[in-house]
Protein backbone atom coordinates (compact mmCIF):
# COMPACT_ATOMS: atom_id res chain seq x y z
CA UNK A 1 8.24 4.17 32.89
CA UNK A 2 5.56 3.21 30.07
CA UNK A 3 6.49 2.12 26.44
CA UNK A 4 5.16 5.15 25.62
CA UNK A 5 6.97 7.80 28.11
CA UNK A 6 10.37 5.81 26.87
CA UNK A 7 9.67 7.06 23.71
CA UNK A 8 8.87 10.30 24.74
CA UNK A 9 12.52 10.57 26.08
CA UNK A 10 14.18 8.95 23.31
CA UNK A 11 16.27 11.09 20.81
CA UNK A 12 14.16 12.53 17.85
CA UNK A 13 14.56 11.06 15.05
CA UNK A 14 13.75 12.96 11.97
CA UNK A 15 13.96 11.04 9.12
CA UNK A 16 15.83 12.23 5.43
CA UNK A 17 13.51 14.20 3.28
CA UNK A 18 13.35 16.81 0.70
CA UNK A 19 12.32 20.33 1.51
CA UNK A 20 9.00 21.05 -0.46
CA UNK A 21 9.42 23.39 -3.44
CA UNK A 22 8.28 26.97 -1.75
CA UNK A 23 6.19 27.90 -4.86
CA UNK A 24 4.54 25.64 -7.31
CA UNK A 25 6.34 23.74 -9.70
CA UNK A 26 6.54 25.46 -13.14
CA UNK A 27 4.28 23.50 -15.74
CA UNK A 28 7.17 21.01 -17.81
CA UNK A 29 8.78 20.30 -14.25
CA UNK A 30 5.37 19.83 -12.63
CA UNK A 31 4.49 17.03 -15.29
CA UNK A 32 8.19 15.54 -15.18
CA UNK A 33 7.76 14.88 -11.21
CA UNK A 34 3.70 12.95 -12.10
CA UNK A 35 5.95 10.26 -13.92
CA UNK A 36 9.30 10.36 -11.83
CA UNK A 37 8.36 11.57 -8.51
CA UNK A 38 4.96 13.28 -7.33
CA UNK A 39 6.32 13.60 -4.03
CA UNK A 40 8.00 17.16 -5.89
CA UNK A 41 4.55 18.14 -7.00
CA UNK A 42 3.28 19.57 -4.07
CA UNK A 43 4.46 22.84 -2.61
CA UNK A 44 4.79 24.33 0.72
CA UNK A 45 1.28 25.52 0.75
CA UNK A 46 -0.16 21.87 0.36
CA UNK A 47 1.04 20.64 3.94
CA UNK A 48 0.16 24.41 5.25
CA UNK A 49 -3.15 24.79 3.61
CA UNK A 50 -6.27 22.93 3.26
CA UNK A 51 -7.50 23.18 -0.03
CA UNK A 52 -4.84 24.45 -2.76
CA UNK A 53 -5.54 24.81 -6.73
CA UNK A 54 -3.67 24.36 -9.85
CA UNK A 55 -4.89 24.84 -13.30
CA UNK A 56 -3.01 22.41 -15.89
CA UNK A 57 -4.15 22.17 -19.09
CA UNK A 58 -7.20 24.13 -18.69
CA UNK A 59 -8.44 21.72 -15.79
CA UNK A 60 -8.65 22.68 -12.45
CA UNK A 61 -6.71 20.51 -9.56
CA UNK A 62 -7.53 20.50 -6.15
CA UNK A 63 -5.00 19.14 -3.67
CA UNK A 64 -7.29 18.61 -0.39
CA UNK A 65 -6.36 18.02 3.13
CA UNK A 66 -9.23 19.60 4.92
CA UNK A 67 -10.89 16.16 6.93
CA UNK A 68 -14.63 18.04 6.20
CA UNK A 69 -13.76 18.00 2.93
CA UNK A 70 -12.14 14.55 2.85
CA UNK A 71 -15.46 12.80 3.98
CA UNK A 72 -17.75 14.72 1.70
CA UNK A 73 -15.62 13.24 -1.10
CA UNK A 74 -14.73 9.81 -0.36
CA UNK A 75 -17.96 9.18 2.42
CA UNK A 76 -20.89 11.52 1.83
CA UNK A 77 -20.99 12.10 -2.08
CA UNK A 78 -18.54 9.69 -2.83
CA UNK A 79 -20.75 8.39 -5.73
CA UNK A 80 -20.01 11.99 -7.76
CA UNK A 81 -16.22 11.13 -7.53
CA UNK A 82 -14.63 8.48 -9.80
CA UNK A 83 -11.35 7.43 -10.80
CA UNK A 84 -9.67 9.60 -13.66
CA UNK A 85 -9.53 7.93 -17.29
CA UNK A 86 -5.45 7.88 -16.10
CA UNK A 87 -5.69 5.73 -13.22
CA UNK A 88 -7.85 3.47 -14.82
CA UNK A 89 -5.50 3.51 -18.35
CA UNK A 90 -2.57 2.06 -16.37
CA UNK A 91 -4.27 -0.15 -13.42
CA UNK A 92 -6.63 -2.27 -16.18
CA UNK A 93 -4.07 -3.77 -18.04
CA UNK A 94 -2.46 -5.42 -15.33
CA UNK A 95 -5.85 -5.74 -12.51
CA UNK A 96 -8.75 -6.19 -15.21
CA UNK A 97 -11.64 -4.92 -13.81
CA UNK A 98 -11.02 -6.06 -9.99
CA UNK A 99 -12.12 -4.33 -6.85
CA UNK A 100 -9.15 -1.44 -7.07
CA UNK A 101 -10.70 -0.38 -10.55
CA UNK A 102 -14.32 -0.73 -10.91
CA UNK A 103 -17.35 1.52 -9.99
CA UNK A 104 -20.72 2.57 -9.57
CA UNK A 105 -22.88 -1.33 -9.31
CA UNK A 106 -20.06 -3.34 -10.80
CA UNK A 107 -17.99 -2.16 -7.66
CA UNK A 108 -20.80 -2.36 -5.17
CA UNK A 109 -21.74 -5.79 -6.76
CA UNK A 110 -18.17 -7.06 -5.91
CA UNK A 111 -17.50 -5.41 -2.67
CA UNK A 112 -20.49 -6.96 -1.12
CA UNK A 113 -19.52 -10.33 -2.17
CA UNK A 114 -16.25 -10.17 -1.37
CA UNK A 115 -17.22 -8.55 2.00
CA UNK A 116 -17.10 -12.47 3.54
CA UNK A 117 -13.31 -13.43 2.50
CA UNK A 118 -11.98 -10.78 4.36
CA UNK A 119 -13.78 -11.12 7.60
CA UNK A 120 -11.76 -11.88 11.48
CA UNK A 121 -12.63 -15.30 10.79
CA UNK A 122 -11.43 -15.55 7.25
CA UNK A 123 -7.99 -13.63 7.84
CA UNK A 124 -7.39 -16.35 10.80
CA UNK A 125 -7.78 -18.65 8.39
CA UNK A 126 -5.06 -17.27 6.26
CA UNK A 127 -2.74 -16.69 8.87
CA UNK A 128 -1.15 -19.89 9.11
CA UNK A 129 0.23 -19.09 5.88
CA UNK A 130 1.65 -16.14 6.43
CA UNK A 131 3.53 -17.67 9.41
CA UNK A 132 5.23 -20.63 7.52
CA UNK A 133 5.93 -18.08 4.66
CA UNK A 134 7.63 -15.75 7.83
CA UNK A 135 9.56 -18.69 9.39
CA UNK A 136 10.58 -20.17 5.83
CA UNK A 137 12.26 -16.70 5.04
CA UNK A 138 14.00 -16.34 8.39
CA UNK A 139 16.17 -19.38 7.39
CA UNK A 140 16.57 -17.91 3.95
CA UNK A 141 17.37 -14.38 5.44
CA UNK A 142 19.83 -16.11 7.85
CA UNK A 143 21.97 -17.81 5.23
CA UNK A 144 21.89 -14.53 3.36
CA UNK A 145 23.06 -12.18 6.18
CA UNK A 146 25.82 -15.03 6.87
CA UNK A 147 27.05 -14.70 4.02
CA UNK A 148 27.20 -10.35 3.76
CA UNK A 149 25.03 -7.38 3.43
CA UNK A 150 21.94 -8.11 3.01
CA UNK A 151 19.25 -6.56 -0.47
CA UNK A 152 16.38 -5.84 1.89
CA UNK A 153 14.00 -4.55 -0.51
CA UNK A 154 14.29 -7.42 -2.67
CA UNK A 155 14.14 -9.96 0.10
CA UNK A 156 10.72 -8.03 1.38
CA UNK A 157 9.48 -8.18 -2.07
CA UNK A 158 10.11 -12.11 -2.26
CA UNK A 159 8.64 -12.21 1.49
CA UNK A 160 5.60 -10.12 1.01
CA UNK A 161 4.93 -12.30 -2.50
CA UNK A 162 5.21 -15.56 -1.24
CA UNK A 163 2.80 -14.55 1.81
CA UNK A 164 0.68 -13.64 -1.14
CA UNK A 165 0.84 -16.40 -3.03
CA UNK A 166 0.40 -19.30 -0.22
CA UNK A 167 -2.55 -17.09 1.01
CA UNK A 168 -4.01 -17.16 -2.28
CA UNK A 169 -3.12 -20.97 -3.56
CA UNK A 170 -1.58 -22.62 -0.43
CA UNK A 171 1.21 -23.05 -2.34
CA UNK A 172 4.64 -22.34 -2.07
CA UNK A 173 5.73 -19.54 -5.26
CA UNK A 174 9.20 -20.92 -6.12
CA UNK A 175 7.96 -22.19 -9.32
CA UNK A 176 5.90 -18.73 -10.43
CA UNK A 177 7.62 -16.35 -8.08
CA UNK A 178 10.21 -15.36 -10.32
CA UNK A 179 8.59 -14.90 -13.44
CA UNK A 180 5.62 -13.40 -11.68
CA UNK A 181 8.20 -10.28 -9.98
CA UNK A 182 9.61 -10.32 -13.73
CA UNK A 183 5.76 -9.52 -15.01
CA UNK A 184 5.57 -6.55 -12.00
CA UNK A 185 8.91 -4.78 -12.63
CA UNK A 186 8.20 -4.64 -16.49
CA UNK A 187 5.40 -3.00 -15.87
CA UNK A 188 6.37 -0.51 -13.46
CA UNK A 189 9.57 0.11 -14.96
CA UNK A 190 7.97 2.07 -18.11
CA UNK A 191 4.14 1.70 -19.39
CA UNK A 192 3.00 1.45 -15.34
CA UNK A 193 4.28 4.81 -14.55
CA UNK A 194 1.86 7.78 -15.67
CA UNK A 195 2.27 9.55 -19.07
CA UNK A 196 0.66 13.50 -19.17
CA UNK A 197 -1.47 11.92 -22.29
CA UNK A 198 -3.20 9.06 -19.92
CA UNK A 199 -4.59 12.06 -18.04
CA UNK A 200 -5.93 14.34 -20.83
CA UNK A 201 -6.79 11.56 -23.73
CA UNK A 202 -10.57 10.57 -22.73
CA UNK A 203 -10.96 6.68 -22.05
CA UNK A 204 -11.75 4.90 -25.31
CA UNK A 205 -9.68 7.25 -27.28
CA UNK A 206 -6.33 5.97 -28.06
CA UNK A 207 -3.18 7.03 -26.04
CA UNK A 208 0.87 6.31 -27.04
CA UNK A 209 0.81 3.95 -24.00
CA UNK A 210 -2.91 1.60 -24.90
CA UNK A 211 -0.56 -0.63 -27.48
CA UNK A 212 2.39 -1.28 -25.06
CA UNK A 213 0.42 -1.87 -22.14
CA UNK A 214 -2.51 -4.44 -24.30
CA UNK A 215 0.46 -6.35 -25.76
CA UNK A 216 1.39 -6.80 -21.72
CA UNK A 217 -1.87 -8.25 -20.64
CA UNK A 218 -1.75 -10.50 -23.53
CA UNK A 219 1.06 -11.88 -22.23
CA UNK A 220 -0.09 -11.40 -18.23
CA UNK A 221 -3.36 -13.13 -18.72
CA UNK A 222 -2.24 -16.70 -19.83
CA UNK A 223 0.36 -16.64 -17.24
CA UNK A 224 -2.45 -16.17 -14.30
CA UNK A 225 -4.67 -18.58 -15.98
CA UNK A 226 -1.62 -21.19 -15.56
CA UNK A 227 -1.17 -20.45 -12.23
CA UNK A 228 -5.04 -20.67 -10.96
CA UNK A 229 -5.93 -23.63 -13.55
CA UNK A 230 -3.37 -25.52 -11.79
CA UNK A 231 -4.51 -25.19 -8.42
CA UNK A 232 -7.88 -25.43 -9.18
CA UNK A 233 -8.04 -28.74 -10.67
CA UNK A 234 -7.12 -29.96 -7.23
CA UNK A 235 -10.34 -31.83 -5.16
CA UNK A 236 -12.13 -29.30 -3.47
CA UNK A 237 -11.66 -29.13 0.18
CA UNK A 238 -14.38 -29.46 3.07
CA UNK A 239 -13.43 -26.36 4.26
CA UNK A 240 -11.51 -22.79 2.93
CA UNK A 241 -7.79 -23.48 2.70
CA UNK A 242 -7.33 -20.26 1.26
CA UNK A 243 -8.40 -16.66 -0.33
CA UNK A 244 -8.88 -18.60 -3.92
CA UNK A 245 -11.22 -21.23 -2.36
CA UNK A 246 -13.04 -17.65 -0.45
CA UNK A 247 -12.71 -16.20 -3.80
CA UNK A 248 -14.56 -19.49 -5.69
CA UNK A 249 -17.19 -19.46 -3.02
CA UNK A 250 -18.60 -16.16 -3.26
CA UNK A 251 -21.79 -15.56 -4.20
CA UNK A 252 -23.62 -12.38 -5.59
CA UNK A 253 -25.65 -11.41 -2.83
CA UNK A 254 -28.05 -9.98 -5.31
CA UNK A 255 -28.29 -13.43 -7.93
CA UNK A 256 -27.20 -15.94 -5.51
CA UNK A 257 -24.55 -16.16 -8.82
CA UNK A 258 -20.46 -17.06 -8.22
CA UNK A 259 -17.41 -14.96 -10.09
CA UNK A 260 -17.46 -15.94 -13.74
CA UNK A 261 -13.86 -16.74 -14.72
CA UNK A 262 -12.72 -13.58 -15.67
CA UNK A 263 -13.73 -12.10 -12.44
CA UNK A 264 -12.28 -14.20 -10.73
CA UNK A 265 -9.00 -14.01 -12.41
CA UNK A 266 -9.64 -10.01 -11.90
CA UNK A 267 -9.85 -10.50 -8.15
CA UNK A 268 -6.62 -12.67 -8.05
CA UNK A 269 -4.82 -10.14 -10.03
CA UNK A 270 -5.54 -7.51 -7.78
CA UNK A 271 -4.97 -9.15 -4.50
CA UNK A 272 -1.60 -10.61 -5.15
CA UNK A 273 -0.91 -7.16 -6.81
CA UNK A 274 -2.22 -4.49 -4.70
CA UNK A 275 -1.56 -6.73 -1.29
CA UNK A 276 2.49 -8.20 -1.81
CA UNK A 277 3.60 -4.25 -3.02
CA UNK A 278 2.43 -2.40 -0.75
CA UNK A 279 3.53 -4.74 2.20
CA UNK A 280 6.93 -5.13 0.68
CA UNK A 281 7.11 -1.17 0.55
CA UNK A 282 5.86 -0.67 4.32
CA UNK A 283 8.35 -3.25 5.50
CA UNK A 284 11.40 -1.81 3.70
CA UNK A 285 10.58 2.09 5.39
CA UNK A 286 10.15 0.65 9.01
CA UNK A 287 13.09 -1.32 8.79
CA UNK A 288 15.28 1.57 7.65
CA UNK A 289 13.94 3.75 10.45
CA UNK A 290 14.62 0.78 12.69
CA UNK A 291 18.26 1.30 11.58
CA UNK A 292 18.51 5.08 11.86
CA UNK A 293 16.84 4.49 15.75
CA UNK A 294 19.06 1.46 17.46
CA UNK A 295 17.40 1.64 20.91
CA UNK A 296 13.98 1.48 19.24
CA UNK A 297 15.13 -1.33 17.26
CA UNK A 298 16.34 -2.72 20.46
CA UNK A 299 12.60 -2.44 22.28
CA UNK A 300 11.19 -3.97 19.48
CA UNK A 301 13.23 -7.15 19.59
CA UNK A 302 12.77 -7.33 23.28
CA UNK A 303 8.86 -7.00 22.44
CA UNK A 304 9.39 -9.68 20.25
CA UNK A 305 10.91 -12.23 22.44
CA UNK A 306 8.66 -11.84 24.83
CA UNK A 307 5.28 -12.69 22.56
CA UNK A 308 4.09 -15.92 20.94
CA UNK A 309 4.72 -15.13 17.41
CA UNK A 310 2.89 -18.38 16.19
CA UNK A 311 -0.46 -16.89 16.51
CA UNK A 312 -0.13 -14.01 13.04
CA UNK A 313 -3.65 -13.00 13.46
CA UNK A 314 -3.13 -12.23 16.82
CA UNK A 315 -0.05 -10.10 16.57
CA UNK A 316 -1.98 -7.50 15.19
CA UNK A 317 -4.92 -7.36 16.80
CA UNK A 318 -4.80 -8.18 20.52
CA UNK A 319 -2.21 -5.63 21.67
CA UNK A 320 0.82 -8.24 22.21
CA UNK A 321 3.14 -6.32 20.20
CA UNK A 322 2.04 -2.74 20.69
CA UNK A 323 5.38 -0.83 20.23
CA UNK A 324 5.60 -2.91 16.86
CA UNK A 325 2.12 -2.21 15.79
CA UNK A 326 2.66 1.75 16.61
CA UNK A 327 5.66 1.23 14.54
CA UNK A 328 3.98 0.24 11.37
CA UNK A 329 1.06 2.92 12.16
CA UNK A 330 3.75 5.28 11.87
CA UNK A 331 5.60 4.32 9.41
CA UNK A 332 2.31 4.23 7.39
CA UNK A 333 1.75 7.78 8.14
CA UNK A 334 5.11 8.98 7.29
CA UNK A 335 5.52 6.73 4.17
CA UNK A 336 2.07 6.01 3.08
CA UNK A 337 2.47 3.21 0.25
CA UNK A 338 -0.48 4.59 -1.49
CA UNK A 339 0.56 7.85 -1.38
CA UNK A 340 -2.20 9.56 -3.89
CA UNK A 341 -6.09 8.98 -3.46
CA UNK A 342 -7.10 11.27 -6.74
CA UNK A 343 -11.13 11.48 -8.30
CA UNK A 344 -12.82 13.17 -10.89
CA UNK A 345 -15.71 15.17 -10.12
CA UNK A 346 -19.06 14.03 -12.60
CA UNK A 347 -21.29 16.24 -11.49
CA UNK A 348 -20.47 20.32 -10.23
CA UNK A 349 -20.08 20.81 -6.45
CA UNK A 350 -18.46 22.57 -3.90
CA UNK A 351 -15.77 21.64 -1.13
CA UNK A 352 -15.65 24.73 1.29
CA UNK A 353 -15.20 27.67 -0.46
CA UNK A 354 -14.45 26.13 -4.06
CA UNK A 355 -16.51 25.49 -6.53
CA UNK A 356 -15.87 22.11 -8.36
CA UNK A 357 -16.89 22.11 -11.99
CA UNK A 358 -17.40 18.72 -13.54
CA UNK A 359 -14.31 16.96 -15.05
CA UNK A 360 -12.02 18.70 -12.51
CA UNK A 361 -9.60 16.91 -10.72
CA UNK A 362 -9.19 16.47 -6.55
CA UNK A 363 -6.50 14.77 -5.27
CA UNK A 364 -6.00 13.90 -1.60
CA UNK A 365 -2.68 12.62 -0.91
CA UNK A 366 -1.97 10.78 2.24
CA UNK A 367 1.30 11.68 1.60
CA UNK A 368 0.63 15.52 2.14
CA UNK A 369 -1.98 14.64 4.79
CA UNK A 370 0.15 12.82 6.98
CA UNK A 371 2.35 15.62 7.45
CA UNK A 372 -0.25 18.86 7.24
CA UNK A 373 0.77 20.97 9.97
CA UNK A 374 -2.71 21.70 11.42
CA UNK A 375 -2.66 18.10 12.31
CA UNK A 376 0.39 16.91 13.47
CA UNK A 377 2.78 17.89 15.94
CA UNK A 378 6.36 17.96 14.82
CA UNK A 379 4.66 16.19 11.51
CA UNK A 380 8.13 15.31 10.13
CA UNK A 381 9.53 13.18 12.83
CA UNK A 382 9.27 9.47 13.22
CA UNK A 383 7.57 9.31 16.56
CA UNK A 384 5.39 5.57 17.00
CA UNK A 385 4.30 6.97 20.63
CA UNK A 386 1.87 8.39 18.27
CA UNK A 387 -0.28 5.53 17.85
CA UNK A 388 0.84 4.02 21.34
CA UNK A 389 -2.24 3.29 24.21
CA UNK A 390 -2.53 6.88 25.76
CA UNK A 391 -1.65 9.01 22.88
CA UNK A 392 -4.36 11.86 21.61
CA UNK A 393 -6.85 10.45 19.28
CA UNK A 394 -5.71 10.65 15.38
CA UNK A 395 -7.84 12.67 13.64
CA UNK A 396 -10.54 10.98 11.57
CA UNK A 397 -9.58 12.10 8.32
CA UNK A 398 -6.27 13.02 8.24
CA UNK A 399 -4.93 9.55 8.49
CA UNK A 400 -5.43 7.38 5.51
CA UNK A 401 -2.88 4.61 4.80
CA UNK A 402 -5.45 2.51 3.39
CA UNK A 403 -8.03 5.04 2.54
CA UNK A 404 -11.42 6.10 4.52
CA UNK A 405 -15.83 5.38 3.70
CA UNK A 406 -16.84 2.51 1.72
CA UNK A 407 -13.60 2.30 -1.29
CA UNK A 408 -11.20 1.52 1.91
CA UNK A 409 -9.07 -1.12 2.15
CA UNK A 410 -10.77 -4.32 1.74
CA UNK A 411 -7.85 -6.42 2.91
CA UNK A 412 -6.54 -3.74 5.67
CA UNK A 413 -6.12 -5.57 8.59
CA UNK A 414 -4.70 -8.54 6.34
CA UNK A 415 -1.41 -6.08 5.68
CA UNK A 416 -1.56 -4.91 9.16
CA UNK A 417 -1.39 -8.72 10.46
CA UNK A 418 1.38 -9.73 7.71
CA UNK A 419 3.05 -6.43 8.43
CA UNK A 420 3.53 -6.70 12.44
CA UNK A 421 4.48 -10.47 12.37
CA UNK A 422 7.43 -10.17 9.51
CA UNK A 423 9.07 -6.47 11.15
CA UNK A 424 8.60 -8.48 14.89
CA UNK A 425 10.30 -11.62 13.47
CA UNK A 426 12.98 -10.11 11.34
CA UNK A 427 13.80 -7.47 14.14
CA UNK A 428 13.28 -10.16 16.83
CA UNK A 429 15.97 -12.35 15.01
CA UNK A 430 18.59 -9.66 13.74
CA UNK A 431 20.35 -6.13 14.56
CA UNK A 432 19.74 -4.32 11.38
CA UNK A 433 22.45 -1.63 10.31
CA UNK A 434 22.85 0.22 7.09
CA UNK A 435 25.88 -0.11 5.51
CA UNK A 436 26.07 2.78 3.27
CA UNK A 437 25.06 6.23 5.29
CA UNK A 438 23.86 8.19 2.50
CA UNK A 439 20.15 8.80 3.27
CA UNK A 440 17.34 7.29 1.39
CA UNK A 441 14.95 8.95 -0.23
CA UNK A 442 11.43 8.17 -1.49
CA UNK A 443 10.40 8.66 -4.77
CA UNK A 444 6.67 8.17 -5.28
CA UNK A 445 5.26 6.75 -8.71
CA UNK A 446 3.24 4.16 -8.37
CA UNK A 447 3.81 3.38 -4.56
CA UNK A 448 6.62 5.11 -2.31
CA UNK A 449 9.51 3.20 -2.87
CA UNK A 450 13.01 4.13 -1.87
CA UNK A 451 15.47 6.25 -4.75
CA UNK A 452 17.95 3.60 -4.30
CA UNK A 453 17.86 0.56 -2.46
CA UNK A 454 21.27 -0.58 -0.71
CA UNK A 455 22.14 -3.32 1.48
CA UNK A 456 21.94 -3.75 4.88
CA UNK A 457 23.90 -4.90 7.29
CA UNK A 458 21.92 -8.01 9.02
CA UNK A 459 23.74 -9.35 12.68
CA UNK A 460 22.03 -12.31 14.38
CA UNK A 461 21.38 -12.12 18.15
């Protein structure tokens, strides 16, 4: 029997969830759940339907999960769909005007230079250090499970940031770690998480949140400038040691002109940022469905003993660890970290049958897509022979973990490659267990993190 017929017979696992609200959400609850959950936004109809409508506000909403539609918004006219005035209020204080946020030729500018640091070549570069980050936390993760249950999310978060930082500086974080997590949960914790005003208040107009979060980058922006000052008055090396010296080589295709400072202190930002959260995240929700499914867990680790986990870049990419790869491709489709892909329209157009006036709102949300019942069978289950050799093809647009057309993912296979190495070593080396049986529940705000986040039960083999 196959790896993938195994899981065909293995007990389905269906993992804790809310039931979505059968009608819309009245307007007050509907903007409570934007800043505390937007998982309770969406209705029945959204994972039944593919194009639904709300007006808030006197603005239209579109919630689209209709794969035509997705391409002619984020592929074919992509250009007539920016970011709203309130993703970009609560991204710039804390990413500048990085990748994530910027558009039209500042965007294009920077995604064709950065185009080279993020090549096969350059992520095998990098993956040394996200192997001696790996094997350095397995003897930290030891000593912790030896001594009781274990604060997985935490320890994921420290993993998936020190991964970020060596691949960024080649430098251990213990010295900026801490204060650097202490910069991220601020943030999140109050002026990070949207406020209904962020959306409505035009950008350059002043909203309650612009002092709060300006006072924070004052703050954030000497701290980076400490951290890449410091490595980059060492001698510069021969060759690329890490993203920084890829990031302090690129040129503007265009000029022939490097990253002025700021830029590059932009681009920093937003890779440590947007990479070490969203890893940390992912990790956390396959590891608790790795302890709700003990005979998975226990193919996995058998998978894992049986590879060379030296080689990270490998370990995504050349089909060594498949059950763990299909793993993370599922858990990425059942708990997308960016779980919200949302644009405003500039210029009138139509998806389908709707008209789209200018200044409306469409959101596609991989959260909703990734369980639409025209495109998945049994779409609430946890079910990696999904993504195992064999399967039925996905569909082209109704899987986005790291988005689709030219604003995807520029360090995708990066995450994938950190993301199959840590869940192969850390199942590979322990029998993971919860210790509390309450279920978990996501709560999605500004990636899908868990309600509550208790410990787990860690045995070595």
């Amino acid at each position: 029997m196959n790896a993938r017929d195994a899981l065909l017979d293995a007990p389905r696992l269906v993992p804790p969830r809310r039931e979505p609200a059968a009608r819309p959400l009245r307007l007050i609850p509907y903007i409570q759940s934007l800043r505390s959950n937007a998982l309770l936004a969406w209705p029945r109809a959204a994972y039944e339907e593919p194009v639904t409508r709300r007006r808030v506000l006197g603005r239209n909403t579109f919630t689209v999960s209709d794969p035509d539609a997705i391409r002619h918004i984020l592929v074919d006219n992509q250009a007539n769909y920016l970011r709203t005035s309130g993703s970009v209020r609560i991204l710039r204080p804390i990413l500048g005007d990085g990748l994530l946020i910027s558009e039209g030729a500042a965007w294009r500018h920077q995604r064709r230079a950065l185009a080279p640091a993020f090549t096969p070549r350059a992520i095998d570069r990098l993956a040394p250090h996200i192997t001696s980050a790996v094997d350095d936390a397995m003897v930290e993760l030891e000593a912790e499970a030896a001594r009781g249950p274990v604060e997985l999310f935490a320890f994921l978060h420290r993993l998936a940031l020190e991964i970020a930082g060596r691949s960024m500086f080649s430098v251990a974080m213990e010295r900026h770690g801490p204060e650097l997590r202490r910069f991220i949960a601020a943030y999140s914790v109050r002026i990070g998480r949207p406020h209904l005003l962020d959306i409505l208040i035009p950008l350059g107009w002043p909203a309650p949140l612009d002092l709060p979060r300006a006072l924070f980058r004052r703050r954030w922006t000497p701290f980076l400038d400490t951290i890449i000052a410091a490595r980059a008055s060492e001698a510069a090396p021969r060759e690329a040691r890490d993203l920084l010296d890829l990031l302090m080589a690129v040129r503007n295709p265009d000029t022939g002109e490097a990253f002025s400072y700021g830029e590059l202190r932009d681009q920093v930002a937003t890779m440590i940022l947007a990479g070490h959260e969203t890893t940390a995240v992912a990790l956390f929700w396959a590891l608790y469905m790795l302890a709700l499914a003990p005979e998975l867990q226990e193919r996995i680790a058998e998978e894992a003993r049986g590879a060379d986990l030296a080689d990270a870049a490998g370990c995504a990419s050349d089909g060594r660890l498949p059950l763990t790869r299909a793993v993370v491709d599922e858990t990425l489709r059942l708990y997308p970290p960016a779980f919200l892909i949302v644009r405003r329209a500039v210029e009138a157009d139509r998806i389908g049958e709707q008209a789209i006036a200018p200044g409306d709102v469409v959101a596609i949300p991989p959260w909703v897509l990734h369980r639409h019942r025209r495109f998945w069978r049994d779409p609430d289950a946890f079910d990696p022979a999904r993504f195992l050799p064999g399967a039925p093809s996905v569909p082209r647009y109704a899987y986005l973990p790291f988005g689709v057309g030219p604003r995807v993912c520029i360090g995708a296979q990066f995450a994938l490659t950190e993301a199959v190495l840590a869940l192969a070593r850390i199942v590979g080396r322990f029998r993971i267990s919860p210790v509390d049986p309450r279920p978990i529940l996501p709560a999605a705000v500004v990636t899908t993190q868990p309600e509550r986040t208790p410990p787990f039960r860690l045995e070595a083999r």
